[in-house]
Protein backbone atom coordinates (compact mmCIF):
# COMPACT_ATOMS: atom_id res chain seq x y z
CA UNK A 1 -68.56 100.85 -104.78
CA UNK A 2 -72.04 101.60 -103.75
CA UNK A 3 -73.44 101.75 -100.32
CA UNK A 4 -74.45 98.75 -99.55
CA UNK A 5 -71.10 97.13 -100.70
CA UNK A 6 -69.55 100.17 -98.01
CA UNK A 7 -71.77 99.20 -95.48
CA UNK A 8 -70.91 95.36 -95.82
CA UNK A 9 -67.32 96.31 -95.60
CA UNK A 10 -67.54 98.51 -92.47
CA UNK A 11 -69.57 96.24 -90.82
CA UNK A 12 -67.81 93.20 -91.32
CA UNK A 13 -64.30 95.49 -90.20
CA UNK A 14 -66.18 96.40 -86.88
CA UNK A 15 -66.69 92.52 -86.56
CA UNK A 16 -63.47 91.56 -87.05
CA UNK A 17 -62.46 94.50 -84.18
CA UNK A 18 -64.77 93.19 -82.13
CA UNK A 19 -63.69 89.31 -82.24
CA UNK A 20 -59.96 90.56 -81.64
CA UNK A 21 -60.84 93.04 -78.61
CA UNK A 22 -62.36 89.63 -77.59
CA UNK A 23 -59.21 87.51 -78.15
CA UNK A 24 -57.27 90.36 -76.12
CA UNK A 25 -59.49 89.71 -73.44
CA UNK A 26 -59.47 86.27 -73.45
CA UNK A 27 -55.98 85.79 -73.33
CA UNK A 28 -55.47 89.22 -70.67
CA UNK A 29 -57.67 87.03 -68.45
CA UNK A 30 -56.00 83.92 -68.60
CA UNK A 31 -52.80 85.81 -67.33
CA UNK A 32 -54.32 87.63 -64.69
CA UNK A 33 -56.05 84.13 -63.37
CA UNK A 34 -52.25 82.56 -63.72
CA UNK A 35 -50.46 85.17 -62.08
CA UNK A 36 -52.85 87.87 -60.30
CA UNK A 37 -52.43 91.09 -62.75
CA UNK A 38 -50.74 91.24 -66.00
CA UNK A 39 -48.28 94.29 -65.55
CA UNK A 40 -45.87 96.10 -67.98
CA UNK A 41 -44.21 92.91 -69.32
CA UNK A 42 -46.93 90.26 -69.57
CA UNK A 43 -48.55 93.31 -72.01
CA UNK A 44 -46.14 92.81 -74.23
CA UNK A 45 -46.27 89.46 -74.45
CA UNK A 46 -50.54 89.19 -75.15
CA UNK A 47 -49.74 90.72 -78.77
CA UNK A 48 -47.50 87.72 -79.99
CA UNK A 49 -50.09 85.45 -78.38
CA UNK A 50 -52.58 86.78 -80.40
CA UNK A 51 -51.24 85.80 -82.96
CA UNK A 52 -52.12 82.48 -81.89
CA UNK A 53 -55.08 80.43 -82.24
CA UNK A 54 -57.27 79.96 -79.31
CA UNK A 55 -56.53 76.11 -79.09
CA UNK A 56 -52.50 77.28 -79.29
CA UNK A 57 -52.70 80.19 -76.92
CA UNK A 58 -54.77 78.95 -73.76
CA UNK A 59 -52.23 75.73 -73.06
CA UNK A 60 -49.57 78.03 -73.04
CA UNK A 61 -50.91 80.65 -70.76
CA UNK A 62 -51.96 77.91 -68.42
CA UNK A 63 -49.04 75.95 -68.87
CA UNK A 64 -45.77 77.93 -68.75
CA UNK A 65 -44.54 79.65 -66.15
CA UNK A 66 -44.27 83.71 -66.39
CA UNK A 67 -41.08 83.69 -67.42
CA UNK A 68 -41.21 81.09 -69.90
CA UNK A 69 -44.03 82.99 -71.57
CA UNK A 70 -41.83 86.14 -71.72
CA UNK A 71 -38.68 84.62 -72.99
CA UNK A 72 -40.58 82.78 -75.25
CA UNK A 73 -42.63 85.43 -76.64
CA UNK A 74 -40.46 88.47 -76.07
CA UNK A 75 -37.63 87.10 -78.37
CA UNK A 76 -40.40 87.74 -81.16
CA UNK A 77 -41.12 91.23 -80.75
């Protein structure tokens, strides 16, 4: 491999970081909007929302209840 085929490969990993730190936020924000902070147990339910697409994930966090999202989602984990 030479460098530029390194380079290419690091950058496009750093993208793919950065589009999923944005997909955290996305969804962390849609929570705390719903239900004012998103504490200890609506944490562990952003992961197995993630693993969502955006036009899956955003009904559901403005949809279902708090505890519908975490029996829902913690059953996965």
């Amino acid at each position: 491999m030479n460098l530029t085929e390194a380079y290419q490969e690091a950058r496009a990993q750093a993208v793919q970081e950065g589009v999923q730190l944005e997909r955290r936020q996305v969804v962390e924000n849609l929570l705390r909007f719903r239900f004012g902070s998103v504490d200890e147990e609506l944490s562990k339910v952003v992961d197995s929302l993630l693993q969502l697409t955006p036009e899956e994930f955003t009904p559901l966090c403005l949809q279902l209840s708090r505890e519908e999202l975490l029996v829902r989602f913690n059953s996965h984990g």
